[in-house]
Protein backbone atom coordinates (compact mmCIF):
# COMPACT_ATOMS: atom_id res chain seq x y z
CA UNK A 1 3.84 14.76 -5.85
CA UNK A 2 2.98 14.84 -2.63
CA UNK A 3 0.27 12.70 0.08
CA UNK A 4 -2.69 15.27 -0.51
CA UNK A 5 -1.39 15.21 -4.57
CA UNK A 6 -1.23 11.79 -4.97
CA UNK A 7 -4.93 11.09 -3.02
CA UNK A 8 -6.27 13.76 -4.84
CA UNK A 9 -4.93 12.19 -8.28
CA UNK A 10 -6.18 9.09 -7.51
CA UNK A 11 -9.64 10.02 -6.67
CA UNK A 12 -9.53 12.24 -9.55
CA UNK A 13 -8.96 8.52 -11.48
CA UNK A 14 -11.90 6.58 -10.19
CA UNK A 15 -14.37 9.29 -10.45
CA UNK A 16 -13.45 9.00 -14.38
CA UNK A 17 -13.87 5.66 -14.06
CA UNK A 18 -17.41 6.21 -12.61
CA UNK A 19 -18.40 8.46 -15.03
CA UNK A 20 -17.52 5.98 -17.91
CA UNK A 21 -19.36 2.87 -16.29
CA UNK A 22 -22.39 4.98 -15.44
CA UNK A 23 -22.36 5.70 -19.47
CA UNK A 24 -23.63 1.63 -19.79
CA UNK A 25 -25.56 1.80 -16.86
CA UNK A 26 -29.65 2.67 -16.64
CA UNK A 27 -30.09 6.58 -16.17
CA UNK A 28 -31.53 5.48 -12.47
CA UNK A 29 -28.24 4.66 -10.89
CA UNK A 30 -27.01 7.97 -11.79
CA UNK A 31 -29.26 9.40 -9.60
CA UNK A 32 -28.33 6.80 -6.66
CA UNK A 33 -24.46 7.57 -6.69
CA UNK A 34 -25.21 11.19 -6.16
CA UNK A 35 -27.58 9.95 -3.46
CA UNK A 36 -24.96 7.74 -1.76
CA UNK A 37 -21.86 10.20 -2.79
CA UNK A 38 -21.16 11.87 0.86
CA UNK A 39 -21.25 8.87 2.54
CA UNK A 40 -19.21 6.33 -0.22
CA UNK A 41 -15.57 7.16 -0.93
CA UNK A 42 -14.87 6.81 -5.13
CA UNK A 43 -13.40 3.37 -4.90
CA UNK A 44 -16.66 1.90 -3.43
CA UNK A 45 -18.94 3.74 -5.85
CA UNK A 46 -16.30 2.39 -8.67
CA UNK A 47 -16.72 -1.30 -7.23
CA UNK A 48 -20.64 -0.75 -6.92
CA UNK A 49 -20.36 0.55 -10.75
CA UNK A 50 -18.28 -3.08 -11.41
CA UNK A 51 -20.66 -5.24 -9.85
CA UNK A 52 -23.90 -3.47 -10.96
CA UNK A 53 -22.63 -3.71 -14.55
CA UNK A 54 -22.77 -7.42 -14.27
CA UNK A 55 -26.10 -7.54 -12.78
CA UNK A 56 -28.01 -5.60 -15.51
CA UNK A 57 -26.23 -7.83 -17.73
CA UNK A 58 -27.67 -10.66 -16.48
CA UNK A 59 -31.44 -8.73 -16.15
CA UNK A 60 -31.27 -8.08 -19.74
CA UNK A 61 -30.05 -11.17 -20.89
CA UNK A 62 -32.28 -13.41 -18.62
CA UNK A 63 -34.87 -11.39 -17.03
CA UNK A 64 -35.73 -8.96 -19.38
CA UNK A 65 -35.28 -10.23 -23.10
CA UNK A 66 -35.30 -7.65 -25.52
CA UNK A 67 -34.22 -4.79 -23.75
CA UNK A 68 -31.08 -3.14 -23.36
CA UNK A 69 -29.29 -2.26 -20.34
CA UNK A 70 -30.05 1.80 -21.13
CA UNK A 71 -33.55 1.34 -21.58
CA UNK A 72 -34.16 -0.38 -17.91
CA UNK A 73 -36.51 1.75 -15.53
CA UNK A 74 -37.48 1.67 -12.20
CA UNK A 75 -40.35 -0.11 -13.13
CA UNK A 76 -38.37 -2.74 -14.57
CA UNK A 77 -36.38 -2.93 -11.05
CA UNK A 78 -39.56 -2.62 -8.85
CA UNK A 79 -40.46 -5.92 -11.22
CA UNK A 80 -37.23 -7.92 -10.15
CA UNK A 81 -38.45 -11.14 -7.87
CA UNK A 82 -36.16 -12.30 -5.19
CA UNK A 83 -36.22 -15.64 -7.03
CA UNK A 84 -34.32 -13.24 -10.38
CA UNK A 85 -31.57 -12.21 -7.83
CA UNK A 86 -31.00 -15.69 -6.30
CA UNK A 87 -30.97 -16.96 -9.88
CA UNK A 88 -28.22 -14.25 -10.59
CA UNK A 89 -25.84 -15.72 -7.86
CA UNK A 90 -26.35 -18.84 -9.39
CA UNK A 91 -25.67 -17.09 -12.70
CA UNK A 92 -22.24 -15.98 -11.05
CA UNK A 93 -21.07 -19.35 -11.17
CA UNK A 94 -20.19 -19.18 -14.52
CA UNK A 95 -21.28 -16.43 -16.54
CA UNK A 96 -19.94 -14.42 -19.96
CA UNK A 97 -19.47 -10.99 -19.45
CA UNK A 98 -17.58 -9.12 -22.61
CA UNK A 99 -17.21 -12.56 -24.53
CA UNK A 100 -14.80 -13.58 -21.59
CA UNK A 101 -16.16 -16.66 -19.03
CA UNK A 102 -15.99 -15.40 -15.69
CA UNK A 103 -16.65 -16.80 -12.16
CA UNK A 104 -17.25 -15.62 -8.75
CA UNK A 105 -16.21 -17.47 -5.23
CA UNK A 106 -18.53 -16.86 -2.49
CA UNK A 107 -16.62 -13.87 -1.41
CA UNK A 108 -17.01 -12.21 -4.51
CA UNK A 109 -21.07 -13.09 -4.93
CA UNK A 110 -21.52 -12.13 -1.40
CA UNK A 111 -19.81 -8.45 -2.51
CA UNK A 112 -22.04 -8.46 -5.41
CA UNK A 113 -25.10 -9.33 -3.58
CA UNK A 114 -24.26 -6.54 -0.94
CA UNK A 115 -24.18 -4.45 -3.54
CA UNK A 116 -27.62 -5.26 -5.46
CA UNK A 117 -29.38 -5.40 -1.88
CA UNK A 118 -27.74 -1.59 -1.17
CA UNK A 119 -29.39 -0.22 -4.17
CA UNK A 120 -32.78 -1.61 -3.77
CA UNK A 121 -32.96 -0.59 -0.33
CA UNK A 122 -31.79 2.97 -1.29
CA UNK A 123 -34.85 3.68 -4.12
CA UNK A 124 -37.65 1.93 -1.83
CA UNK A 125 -36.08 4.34 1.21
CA UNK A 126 -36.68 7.11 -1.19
CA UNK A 127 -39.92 5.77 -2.59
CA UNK A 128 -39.39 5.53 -5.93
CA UNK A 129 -39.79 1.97 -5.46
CA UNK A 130 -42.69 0.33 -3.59
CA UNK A 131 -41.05 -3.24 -2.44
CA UNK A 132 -37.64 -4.25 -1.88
CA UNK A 133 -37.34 -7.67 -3.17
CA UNK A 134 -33.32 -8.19 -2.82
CA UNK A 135 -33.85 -7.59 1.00
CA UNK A 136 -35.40 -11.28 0.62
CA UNK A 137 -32.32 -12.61 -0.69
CA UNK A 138 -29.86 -13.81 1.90
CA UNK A 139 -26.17 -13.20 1.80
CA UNK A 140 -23.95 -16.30 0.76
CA UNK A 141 -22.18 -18.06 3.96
CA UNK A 142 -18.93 -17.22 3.44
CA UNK A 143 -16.81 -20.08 4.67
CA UNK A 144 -13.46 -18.97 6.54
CA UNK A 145 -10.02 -18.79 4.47
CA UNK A 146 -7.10 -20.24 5.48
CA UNK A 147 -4.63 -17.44 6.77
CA UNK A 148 -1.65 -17.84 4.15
CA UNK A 149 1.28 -15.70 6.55
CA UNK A 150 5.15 -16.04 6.69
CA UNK A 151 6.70 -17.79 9.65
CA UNK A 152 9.81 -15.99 11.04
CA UNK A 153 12.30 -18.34 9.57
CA UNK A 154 10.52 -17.44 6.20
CA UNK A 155 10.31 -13.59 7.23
CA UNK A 156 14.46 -13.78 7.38
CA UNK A 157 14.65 -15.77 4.59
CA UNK A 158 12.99 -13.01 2.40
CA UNK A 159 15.04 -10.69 3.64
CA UNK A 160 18.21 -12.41 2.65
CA UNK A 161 16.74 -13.36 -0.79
CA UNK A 162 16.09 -9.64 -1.31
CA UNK A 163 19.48 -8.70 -0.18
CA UNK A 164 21.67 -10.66 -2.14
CA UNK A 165 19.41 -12.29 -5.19
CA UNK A 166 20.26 -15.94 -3.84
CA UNK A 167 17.76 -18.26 -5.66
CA UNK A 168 16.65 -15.88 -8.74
CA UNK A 169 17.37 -16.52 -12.05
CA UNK A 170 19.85 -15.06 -14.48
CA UNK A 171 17.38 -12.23 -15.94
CA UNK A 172 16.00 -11.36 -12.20
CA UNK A 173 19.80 -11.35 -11.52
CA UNK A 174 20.53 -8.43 -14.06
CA UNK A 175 17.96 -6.28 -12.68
CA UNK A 176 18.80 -7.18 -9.03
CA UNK A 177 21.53 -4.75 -8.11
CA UNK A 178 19.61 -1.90 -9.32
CA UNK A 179 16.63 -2.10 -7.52
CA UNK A 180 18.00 -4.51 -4.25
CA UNK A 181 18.59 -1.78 -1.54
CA UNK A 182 14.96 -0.22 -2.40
CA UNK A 183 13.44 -3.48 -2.28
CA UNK A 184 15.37 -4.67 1.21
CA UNK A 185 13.97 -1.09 2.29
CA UNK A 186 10.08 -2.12 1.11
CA UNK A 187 9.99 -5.25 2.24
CA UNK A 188 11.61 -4.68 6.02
CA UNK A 189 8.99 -1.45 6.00
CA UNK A 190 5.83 -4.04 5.36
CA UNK A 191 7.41 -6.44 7.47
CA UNK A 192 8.62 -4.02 10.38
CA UNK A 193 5.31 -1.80 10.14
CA UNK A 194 2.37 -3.64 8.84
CA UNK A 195 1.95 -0.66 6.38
CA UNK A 196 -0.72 -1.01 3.47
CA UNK A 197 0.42 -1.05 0.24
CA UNK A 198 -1.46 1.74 -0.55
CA UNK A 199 0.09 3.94 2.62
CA UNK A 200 3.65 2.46 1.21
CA UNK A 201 3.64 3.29 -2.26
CA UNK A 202 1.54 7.20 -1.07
CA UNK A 203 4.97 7.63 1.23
CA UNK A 204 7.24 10.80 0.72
CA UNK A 205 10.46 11.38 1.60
CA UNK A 206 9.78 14.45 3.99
CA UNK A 207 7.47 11.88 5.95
CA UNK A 208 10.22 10.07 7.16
CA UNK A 209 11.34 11.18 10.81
CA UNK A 210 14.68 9.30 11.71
CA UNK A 211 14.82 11.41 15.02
CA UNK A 212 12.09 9.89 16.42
CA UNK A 213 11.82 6.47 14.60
CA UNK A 214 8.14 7.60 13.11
CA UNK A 215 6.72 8.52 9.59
CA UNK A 216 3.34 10.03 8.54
CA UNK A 217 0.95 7.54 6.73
CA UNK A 218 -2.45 8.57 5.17
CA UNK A 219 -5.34 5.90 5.67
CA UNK A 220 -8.06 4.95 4.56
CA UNK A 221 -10.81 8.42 4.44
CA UNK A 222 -7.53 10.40 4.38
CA UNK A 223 -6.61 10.84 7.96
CA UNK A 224 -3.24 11.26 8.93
CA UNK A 225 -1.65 8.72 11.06
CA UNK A 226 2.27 8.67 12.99
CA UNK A 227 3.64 5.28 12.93
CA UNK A 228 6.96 3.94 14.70
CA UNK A 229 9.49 1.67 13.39
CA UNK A 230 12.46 -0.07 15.05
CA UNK A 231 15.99 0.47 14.41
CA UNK A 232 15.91 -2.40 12.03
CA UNK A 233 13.32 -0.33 9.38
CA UNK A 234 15.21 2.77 10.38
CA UNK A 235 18.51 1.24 9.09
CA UNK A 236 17.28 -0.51 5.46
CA UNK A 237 15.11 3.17 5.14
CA UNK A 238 18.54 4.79 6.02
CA UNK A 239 20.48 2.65 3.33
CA UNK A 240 18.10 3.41 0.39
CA UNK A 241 17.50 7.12 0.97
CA UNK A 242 21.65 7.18 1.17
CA UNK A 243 21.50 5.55 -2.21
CA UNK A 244 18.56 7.83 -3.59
CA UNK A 245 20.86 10.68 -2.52
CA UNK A 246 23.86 9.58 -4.52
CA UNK A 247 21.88 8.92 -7.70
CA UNK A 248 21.73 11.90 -10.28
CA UNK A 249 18.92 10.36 -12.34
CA UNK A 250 16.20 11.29 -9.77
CA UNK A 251 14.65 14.21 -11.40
CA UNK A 252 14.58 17.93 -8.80
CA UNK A 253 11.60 18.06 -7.03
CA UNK A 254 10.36 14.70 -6.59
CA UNK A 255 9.09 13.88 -3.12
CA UNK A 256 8.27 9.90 -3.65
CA UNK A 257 10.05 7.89 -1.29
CA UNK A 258 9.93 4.93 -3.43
CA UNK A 259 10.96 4.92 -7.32
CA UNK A 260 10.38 3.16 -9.56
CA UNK A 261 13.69 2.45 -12.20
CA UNK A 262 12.13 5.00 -14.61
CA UNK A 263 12.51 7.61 -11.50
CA UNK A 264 9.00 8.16 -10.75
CA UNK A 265 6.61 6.98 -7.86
CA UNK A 266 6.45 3.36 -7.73
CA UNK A 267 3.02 1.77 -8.66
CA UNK A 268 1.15 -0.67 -6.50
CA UNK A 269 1.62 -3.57 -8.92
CA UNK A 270 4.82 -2.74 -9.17
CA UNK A 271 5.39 -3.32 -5.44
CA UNK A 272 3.18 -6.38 -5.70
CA UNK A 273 5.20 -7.90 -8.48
CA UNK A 274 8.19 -7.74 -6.26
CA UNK A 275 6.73 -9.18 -3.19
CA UNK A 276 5.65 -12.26 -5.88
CA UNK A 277 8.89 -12.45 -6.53
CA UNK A 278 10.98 -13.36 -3.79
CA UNK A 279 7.96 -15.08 -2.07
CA UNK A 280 7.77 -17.51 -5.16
CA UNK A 281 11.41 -18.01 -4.36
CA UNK A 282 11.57 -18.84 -0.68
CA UNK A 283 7.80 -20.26 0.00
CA UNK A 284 6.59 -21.40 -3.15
CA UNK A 285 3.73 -23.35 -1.57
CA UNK A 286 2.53 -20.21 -0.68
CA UNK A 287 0.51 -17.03 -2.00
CA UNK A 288 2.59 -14.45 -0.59
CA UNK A 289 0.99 -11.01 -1.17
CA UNK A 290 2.06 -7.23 0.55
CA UNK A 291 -1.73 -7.80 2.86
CA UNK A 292 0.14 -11.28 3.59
CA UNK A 293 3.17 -9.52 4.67
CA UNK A 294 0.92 -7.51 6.74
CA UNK A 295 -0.91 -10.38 8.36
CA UNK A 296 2.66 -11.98 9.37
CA UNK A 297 3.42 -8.67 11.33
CA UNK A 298 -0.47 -8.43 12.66
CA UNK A 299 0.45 -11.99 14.02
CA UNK A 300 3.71 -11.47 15.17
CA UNK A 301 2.92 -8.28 16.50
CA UNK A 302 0.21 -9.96 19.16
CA UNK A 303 2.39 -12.72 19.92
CA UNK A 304 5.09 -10.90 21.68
CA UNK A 305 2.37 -8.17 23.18
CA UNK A 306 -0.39 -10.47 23.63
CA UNK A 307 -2.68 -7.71 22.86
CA UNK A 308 -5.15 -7.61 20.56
CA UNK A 309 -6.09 -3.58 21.04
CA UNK A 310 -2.50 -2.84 20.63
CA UNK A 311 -2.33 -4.62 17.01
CA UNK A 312 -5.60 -3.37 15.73
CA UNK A 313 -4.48 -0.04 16.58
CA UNK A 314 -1.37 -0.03 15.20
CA UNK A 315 -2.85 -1.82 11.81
CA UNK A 316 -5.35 1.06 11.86
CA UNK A 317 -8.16 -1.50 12.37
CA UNK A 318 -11.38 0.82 13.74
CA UNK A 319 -12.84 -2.61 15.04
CA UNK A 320 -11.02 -5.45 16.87
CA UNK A 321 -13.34 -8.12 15.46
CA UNK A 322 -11.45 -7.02 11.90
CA UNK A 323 -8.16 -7.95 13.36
CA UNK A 324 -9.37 -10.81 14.93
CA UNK A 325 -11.20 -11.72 11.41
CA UNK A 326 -7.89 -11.45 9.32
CA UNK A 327 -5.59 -13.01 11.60
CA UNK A 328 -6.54 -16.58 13.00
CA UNK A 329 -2.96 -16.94 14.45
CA UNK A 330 -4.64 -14.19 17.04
CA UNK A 331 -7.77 -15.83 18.18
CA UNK A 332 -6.07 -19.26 18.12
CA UNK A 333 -3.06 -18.32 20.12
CA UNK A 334 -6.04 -16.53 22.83
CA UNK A 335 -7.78 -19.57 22.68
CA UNK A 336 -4.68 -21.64 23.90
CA UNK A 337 -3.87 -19.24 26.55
CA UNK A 338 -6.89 -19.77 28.31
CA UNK A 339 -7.11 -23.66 27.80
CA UNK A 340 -5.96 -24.40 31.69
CA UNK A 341 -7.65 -21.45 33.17
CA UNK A 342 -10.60 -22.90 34.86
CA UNK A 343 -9.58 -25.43 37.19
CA UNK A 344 -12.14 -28.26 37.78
CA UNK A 345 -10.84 -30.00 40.79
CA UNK A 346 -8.41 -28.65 43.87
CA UNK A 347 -5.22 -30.68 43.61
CA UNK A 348 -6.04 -31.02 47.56
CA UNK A 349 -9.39 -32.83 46.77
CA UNK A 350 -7.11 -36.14 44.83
């Protein structure tokens, strides 16, 4: 399969997904995806369709007794106070949504909320409302995160965990010849790059360019992107394509860099699961995910160029406050730079 394939499958996914959510939704938000379609991709119309399920949930259950989800109007909306939405954040503190108790952080009301707030403000643009309540509402603060990263002795010790299986136990260890030089490869490639997962696991063989240190990612909206890597990336990428080569289980005509051990594309859990893995082995303090592997390059990329435009570039960051937002290590590390810069006092004048 190749990039376009694989996007184009994928898509093809979520817009199934949509259609099945919009099935329990009211008939009205139907007519607001098509509205929004050409300027949403599919996976934000699928989150929208997440989050919207749980707030007509809540309308029915606490605003609207007696009715069902399917038989809400835009009457029913137009109705909606801005005291019903604050009350549903609230709500999100610890609801039941399919018999299961849930809860939401302030990230995840604040995502919810945006969400709400966008759909209001799309019927009353098109008048089918005649007052937009949730604009009333105001987003949640959303309190900073600490910035969970690797620090370099960490990033090595990965490495060497990955390589030779130091530190796992006996059932990781039977598994661990089979799949080390692809994992070395995946992990020096997040490490070395900064890649998404997404661009990692979307990566075909015939995008690799070994003359000129490169290979062809697809971002986010689909453009194509050329990214470098060093001779250390080139080597581990060398090493498992050698190995792909000499293995006759790989079926003709597939163009996934990465396999999985059944021979086919590697998933994105997949590569998440084996990221958990070693992490859990060498930092278990930490939450070591493939977006923290990407955050320990983002940092370590700025500290040896000192240049924030240079990172968000590479990253594929279309705004330097996101890079900036994501990596702490950056603004603190600009922040101590310029600590001595303005002199008070000539050293003459003492």
């Amino acid at each position: 399969m190749d990039d376009k394939n694989f996007y184009q499958s994928r898509n093809q996914n979520n817009l199934e997904k949509i259609e099945y959510l919009l099935e329990e939704l009211p008939p009205f938000v139907n007519d607001y995806f098509i509205g929004i379609e050409n300027q949403t991709s599919t996976l934000t119309r699928l989150n929208y369709a997440y989050d919207l399920r749980i707030f007509f949930d809540y309308l029915v259950k606490k605003v609207f007794t007696g009715k069902t989800i399917l038989s809400l109007t835009l009457n029913d909306l137009e109705q909606v106070q801005s005291y019903d939405i604050e009350r549903f954040l609230s709500y999100l503190n610890n609801y039941t949504f399919n018999g299961k108790q849930e809860n939401c952080n302030e990230r995840a009301k604040a995502r919810k909320l945006s969400t709400v707030r966008a759909m209001f403000k799309y019927f009353f643009s098109k008048e089918r409302i005649t007052v937009d309540n949730a604009a009333k509402v105001s987003l949640p603060k959303i309190h900073d995160k600490e910035i969970i990263r690797l620090e370099v002795n960490e990033v090595a010790d990965l490495l060497n965990c990955a390589d030779t299986g130091k530190g796992m136990s006996n059932h990781q260890q039977a598994f661990h010849e089979k799949t080390r030089i692809r994992d070395v490869a995946i992990l020096t490639l997040f490490l070395g790059t900064g890649i998404r997962i997404s661009e990692l696991v979307g990566l075909n063989n015939e995008d690799i360019d070994f003359t000129n240190y490169s290979f062809r990612v697809t971002r986010k909206g689909g453009n194509q992107t050329i990214l470098y890597f060093s001779e250390e990336v080139a080597d581990a990428l060398a090493q498992y394509i050698a190995f792909k080569e000499d293995s006759k289980e790989i079926p003709e005509g597939e163009h996934a860099l990465f396999l999985s051990l059944k021979m086919r594309r590697i998933s994105i859990r997949a590569v998440e699961n084996l990221v958990k893995k070693y992490s859990r082995i060498i930092a278990p303090l930490k939450k070591i995910s493939p977006h923290k592997l990407r955050s320990t390059y983002g940092t370590q990329l700025y500290r040896e160029t000192q240049d924030i435009y240079v990172v968000a570039d590479v990253l594929g960051h279309k705004d330097v406050n996101t890079t900036k937002k994501h990596y702490a290590a950056i603004s603190e590390d600009i922040r101590r730079s310029v600590a001595g810069k303005v002199k008070l006092r000539d050293n003459n004048d003492k």
